[in-house]
N, C-alpha and C. Protein backbone atom coordinates (compact mmCIF):
# COMPACT_ATOMS: atom_id res chain seq x y z
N UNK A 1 114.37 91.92 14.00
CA UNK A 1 113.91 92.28 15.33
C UNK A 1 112.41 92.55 15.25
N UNK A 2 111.52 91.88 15.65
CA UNK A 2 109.96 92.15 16.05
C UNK A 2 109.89 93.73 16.99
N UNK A 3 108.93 93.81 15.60
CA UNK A 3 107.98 95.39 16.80
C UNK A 3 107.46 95.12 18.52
N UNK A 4 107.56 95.79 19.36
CA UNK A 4 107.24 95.78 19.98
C UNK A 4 105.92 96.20 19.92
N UNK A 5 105.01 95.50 20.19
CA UNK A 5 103.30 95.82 20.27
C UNK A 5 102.46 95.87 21.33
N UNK A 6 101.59 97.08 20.50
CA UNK A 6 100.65 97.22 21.95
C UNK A 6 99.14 96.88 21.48
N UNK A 7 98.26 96.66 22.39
CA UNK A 7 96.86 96.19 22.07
C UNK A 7 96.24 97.64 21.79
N UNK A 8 94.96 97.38 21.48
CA UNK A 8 94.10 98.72 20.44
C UNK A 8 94.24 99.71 21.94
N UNK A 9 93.78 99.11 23.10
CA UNK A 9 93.62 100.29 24.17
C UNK A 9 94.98 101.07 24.31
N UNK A 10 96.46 100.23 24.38
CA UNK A 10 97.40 100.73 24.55
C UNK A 10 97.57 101.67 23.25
N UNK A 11 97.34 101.53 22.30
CA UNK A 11 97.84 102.60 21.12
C UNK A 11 96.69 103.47 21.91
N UNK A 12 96.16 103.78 21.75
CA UNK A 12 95.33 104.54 21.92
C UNK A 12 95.89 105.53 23.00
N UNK A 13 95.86 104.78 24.29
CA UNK A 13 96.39 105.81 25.24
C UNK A 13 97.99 106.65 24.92
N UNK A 14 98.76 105.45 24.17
CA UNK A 14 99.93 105.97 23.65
C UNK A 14 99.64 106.91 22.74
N UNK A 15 98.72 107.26 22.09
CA UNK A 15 98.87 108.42 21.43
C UNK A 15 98.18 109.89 22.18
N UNK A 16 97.53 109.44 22.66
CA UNK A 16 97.01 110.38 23.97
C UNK A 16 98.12 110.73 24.85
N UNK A 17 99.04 109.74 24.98
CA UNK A 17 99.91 111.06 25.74
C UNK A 17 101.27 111.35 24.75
N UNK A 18 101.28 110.80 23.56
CA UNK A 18 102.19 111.09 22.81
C UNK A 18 101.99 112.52 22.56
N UNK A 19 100.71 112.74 22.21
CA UNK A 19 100.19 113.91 21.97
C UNK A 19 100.00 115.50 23.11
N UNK A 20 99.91 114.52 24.37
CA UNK A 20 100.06 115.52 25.47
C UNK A 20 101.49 115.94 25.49
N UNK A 21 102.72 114.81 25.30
CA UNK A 21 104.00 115.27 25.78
C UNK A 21 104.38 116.22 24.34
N UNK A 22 104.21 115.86 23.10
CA UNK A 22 104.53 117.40 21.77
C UNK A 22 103.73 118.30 22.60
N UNK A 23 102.53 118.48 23.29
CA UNK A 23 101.85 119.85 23.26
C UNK A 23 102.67 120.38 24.80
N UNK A 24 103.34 119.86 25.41
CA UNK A 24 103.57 120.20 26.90
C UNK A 24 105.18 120.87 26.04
N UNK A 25 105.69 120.10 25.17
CA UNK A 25 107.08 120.26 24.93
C UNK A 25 106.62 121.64 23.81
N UNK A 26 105.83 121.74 23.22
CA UNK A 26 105.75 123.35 22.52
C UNK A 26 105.25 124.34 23.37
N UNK A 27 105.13 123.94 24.56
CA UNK A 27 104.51 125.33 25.51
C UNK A 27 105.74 125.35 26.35
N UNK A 28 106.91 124.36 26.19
CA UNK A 28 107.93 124.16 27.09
C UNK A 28 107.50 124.12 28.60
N UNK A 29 106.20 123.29 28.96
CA UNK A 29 106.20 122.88 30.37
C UNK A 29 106.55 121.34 30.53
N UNK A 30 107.19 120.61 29.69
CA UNK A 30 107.48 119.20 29.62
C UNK A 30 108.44 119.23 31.13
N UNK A 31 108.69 119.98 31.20
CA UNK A 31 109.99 119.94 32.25
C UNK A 31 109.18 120.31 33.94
N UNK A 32 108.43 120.61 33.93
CA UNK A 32 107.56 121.16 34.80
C UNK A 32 106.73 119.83 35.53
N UNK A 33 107.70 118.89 35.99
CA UNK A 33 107.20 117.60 36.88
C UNK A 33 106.00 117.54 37.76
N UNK A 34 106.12 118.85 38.94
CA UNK A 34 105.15 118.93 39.34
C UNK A 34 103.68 119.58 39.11
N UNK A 35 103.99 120.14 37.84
CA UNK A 35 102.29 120.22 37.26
C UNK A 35 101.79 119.02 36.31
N UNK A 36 102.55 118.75 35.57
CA UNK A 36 102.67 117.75 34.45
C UNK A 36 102.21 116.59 34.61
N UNK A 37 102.90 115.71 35.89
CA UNK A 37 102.48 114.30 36.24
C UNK A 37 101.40 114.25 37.01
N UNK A 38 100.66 114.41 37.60
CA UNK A 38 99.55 114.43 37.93
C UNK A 38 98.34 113.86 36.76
N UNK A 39 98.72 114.96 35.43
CA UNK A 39 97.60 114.77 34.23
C UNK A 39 98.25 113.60 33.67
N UNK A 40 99.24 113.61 33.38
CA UNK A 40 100.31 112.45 32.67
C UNK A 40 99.77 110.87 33.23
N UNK A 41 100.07 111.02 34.70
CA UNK A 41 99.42 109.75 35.26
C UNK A 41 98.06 109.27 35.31
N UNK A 42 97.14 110.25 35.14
CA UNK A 42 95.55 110.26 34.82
C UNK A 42 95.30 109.94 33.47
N UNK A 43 95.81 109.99 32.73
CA UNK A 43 95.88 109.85 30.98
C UNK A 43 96.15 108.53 30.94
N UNK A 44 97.42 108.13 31.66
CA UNK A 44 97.71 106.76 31.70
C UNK A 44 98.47 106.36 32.72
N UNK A 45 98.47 105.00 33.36
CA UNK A 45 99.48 104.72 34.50
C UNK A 45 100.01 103.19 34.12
N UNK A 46 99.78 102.99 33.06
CA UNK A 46 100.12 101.84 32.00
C UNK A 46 101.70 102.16 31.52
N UNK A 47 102.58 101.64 32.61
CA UNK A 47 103.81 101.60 32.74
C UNK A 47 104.15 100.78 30.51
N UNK A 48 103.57 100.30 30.59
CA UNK A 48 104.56 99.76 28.78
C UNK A 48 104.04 100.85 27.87
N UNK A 49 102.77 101.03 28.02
CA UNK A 49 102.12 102.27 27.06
C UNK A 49 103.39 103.37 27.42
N UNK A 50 103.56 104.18 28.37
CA UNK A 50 104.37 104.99 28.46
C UNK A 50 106.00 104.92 28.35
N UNK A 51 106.10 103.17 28.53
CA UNK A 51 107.82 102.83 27.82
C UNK A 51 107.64 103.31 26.83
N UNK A 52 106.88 102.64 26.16
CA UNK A 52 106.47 102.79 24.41
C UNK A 52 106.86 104.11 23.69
N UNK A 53 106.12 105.13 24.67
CA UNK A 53 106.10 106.53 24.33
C UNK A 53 107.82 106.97 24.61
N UNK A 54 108.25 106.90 25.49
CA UNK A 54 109.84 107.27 25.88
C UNK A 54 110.54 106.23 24.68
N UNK A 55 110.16 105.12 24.43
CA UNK A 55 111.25 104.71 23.51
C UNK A 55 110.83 105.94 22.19
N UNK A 56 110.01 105.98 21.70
CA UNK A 56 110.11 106.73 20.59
C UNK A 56 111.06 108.27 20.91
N UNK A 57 110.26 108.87 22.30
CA UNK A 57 111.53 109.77 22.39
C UNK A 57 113.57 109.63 22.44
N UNK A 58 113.21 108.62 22.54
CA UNK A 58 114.80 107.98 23.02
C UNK A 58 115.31 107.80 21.56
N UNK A 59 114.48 107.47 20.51
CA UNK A 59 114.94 107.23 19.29
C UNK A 59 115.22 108.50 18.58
N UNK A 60 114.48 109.17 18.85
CA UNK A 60 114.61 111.45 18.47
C UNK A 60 115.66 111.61 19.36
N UNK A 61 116.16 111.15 20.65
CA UNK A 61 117.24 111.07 21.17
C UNK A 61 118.82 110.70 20.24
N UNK A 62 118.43 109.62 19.99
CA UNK A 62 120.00 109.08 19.60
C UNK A 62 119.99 109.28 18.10
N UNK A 63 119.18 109.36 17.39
CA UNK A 63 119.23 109.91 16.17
C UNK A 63 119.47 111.80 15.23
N UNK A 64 118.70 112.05 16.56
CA UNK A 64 118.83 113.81 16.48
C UNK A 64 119.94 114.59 16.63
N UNK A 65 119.73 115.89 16.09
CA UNK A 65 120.92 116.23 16.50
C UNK A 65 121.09 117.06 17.98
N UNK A 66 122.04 117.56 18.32
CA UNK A 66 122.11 118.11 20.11
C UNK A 66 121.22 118.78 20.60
N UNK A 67 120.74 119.92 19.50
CA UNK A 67 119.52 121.02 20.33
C UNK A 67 118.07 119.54 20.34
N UNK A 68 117.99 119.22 19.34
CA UNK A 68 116.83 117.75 19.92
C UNK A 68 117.05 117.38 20.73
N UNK A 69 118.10 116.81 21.35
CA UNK A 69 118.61 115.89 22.36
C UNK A 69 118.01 116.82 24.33
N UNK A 70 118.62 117.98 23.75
CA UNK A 70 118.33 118.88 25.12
C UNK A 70 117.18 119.06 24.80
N UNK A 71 116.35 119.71 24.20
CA UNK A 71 115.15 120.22 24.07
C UNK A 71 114.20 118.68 24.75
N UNK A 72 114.66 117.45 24.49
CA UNK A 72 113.78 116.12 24.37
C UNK A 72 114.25 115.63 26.15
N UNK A 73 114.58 116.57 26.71
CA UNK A 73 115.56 116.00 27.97
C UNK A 73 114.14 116.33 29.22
N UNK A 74 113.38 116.92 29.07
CA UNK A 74 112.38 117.11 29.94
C UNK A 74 111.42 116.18 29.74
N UNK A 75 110.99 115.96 28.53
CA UNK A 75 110.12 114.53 27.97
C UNK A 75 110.28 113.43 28.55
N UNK A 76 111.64 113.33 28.22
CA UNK A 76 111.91 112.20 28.83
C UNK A 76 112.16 111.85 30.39
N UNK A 77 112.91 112.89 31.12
CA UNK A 77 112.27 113.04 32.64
C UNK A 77 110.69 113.29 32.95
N UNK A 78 109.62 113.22 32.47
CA UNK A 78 108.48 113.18 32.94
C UNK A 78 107.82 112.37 32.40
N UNK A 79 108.66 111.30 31.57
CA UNK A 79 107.94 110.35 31.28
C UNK A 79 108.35 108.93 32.37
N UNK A 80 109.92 109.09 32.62
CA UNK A 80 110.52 108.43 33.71
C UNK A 80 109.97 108.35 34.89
N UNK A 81 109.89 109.73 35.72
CA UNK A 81 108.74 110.16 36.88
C UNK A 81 107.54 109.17 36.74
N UNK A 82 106.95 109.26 35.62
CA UNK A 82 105.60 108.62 35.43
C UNK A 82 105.55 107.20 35.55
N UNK A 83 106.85 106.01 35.45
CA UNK A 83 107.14 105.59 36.24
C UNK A 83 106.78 104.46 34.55
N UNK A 84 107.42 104.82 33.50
CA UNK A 84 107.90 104.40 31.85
C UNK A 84 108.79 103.05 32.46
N UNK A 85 108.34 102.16 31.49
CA UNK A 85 109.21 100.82 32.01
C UNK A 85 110.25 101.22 30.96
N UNK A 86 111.20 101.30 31.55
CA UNK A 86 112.52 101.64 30.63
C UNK A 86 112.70 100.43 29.96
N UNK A 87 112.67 98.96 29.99
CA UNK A 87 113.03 97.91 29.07
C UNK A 87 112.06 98.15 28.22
N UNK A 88 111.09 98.29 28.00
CA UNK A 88 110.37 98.55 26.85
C UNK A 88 110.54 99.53 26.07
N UNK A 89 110.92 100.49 26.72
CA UNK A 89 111.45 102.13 25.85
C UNK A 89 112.50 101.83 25.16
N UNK A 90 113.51 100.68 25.62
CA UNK A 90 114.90 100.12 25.29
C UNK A 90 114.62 99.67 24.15
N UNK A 91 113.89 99.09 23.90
CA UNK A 91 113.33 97.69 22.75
C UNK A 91 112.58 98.17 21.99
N UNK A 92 112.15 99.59 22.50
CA UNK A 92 111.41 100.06 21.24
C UNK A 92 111.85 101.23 20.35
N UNK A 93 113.37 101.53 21.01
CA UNK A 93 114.10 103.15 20.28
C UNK A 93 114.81 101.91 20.12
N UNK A 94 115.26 100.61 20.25
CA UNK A 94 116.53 99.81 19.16
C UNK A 94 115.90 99.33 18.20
N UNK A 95 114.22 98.72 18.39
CA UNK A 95 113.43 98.65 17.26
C UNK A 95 113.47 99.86 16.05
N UNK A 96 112.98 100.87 16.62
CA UNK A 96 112.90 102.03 15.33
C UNK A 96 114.45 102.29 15.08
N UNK A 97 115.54 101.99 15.31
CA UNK A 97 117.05 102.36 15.24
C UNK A 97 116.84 100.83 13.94
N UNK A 98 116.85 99.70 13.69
CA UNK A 98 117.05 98.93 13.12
C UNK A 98 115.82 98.94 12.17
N UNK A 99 114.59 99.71 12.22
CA UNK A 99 113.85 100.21 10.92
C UNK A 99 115.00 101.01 9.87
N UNK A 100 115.20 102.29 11.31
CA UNK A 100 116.20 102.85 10.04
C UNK A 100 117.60 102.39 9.45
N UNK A 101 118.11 101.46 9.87
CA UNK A 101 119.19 101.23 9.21
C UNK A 101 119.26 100.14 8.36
N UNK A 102 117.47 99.64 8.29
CA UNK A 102 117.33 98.40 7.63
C UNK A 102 116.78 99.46 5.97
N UNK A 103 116.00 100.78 6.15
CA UNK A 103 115.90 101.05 5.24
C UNK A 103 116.77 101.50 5.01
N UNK A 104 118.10 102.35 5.24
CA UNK A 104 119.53 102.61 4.92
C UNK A 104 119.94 102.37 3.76
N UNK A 105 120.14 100.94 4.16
CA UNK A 105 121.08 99.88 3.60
C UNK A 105 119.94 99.06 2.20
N UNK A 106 118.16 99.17 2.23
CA UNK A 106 117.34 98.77 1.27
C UNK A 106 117.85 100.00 -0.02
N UNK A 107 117.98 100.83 0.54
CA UNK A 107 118.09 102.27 -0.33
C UNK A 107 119.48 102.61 -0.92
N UNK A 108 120.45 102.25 -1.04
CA UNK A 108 121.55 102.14 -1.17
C UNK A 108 121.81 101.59 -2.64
């Protein structure tokens, strides 16, 4: 399965708000839509940059265990809001799901 890729500007902004959504989720305002998206959408409105970002949460999703799963449940609603192309978030938490089970099975 090919990585899903982004150009130098898209990493970039993807880590800019990768970095906003850990710092919103350790102050626990990730969940807080109507303060949140406003800056969220000013950071970026680059619907794949922000799939990008939700697939990686989606992958701490299905890999984590339950308190991750809830704790990651506001992230991912304000990354949705922000208006995250979910097929790309799709393709990019089954991408990192088939990293790990490709190293799994190398390690074995």
């Amino acid at each position: 399965m090919p990585k899903p890729e982004l150009d130098e500007r898209q990493r970039t902004e993807a880590a800019r708000v990768t970095a906003m959504m850990d710092r919103l989720a350790a102050e626990g305002l990730a969940g807080d839509h109507l303060e949140a998206l406003p800056d969220l959408r000013k950071m970026s409105n680059d619907r794949v940059v922000l799939g990008d970002v939700l697939g990686d949460v989606l992958y701490r999703v299905i890999v984590g265990a339950q308190a991750e799963t809830i704790s990651s449940w506001p992230t991912l609603e304000l990354l949705r809001a922000a208006g995250a192309d979910e097929e790309r978030a799709a393709a990019k938490a089954a991408w990192l799901r088939s990293q790990a089970v490709d190293s799994q099975s190398t390690a074995k």
